[in-house]
Protein backbone atom coordinates (compact mmCIF):
# COMPACT_ATOMS: atom_id res chain seq x y z
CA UNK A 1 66.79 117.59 116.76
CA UNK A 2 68.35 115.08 114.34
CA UNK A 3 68.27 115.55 110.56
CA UNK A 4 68.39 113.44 107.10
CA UNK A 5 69.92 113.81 104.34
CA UNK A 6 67.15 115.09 102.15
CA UNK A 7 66.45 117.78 105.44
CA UNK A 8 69.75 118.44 105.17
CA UNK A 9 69.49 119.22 101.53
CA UNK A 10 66.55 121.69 102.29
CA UNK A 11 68.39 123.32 105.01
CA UNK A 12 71.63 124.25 103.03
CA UNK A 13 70.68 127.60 101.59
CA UNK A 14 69.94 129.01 104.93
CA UNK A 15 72.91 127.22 106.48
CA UNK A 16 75.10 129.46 104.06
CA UNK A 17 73.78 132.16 104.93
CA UNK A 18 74.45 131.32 108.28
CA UNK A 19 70.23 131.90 108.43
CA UNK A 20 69.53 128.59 110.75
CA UNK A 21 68.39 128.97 114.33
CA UNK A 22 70.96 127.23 116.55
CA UNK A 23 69.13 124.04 117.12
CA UNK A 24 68.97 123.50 113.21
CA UNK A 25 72.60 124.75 112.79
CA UNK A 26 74.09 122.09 115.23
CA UNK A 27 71.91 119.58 113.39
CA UNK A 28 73.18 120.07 110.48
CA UNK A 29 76.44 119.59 111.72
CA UNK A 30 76.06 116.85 113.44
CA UNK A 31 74.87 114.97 110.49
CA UNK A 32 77.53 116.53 108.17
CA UNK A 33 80.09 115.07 110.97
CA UNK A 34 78.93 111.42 110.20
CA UNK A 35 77.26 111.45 106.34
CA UNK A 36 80.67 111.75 104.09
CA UNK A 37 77.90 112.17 100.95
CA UNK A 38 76.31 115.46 102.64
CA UNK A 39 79.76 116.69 103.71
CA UNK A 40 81.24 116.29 100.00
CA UNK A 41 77.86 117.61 98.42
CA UNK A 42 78.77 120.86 100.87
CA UNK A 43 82.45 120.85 100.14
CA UNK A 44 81.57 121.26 96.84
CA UNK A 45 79.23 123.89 97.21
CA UNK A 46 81.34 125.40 99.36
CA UNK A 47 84.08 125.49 95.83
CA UNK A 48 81.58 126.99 94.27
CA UNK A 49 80.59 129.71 96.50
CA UNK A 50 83.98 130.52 96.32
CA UNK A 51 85.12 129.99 92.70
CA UNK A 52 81.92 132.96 92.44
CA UNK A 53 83.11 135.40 94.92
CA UNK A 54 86.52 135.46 93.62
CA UNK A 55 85.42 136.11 90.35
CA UNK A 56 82.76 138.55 91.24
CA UNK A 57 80.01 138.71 88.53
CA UNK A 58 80.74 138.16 85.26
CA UNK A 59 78.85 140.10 82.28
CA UNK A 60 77.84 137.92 79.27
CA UNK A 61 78.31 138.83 75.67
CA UNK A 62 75.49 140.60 74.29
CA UNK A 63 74.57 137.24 71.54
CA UNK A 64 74.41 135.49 74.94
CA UNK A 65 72.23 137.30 76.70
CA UNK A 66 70.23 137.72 73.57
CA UNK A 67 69.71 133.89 72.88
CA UNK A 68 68.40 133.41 77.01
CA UNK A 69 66.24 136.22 76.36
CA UNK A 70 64.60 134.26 72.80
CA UNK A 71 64.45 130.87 74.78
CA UNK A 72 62.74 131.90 77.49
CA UNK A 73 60.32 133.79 75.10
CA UNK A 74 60.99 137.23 76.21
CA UNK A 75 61.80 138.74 73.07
């Protein structure tokens, strides 16, 4: 099995999560060992994921979560 970048890009969630089946898993890293652009897009998320786990989840203020709420036309 051989994958794209835009299958690539549809597989990441479930490749974080460590969710593929093998034959999709070694697919995607086989094209992440020869497409630098998919390898820095999951470098990155990779920063992220772990910028978020290190800072475990953050509460926002009150007016915050109060202006979301009006946007989205929930209150």
């Amino acid at each position: 099995m051989k994958v794209n970048c835009d299958q690539l890009a549809g597989l990441l969630p479930d490749f974080f999560d460590g969710d593929l089946s093998r034959e999709q898993s070694d697919a995607a890293i086989d094209h992440l060992a020869t497409c630098a652009s998919c390898r820095l897009t999951v470098d990155e998320l990779e920063g992220v994921r772990t910028l978020a786990s290190d800072h475990g989840r953050l509460e926002l203020p009150p007016e915050s979560k109060e202006r979301i709420r009006r946007s989205l036309g929930l209150s």
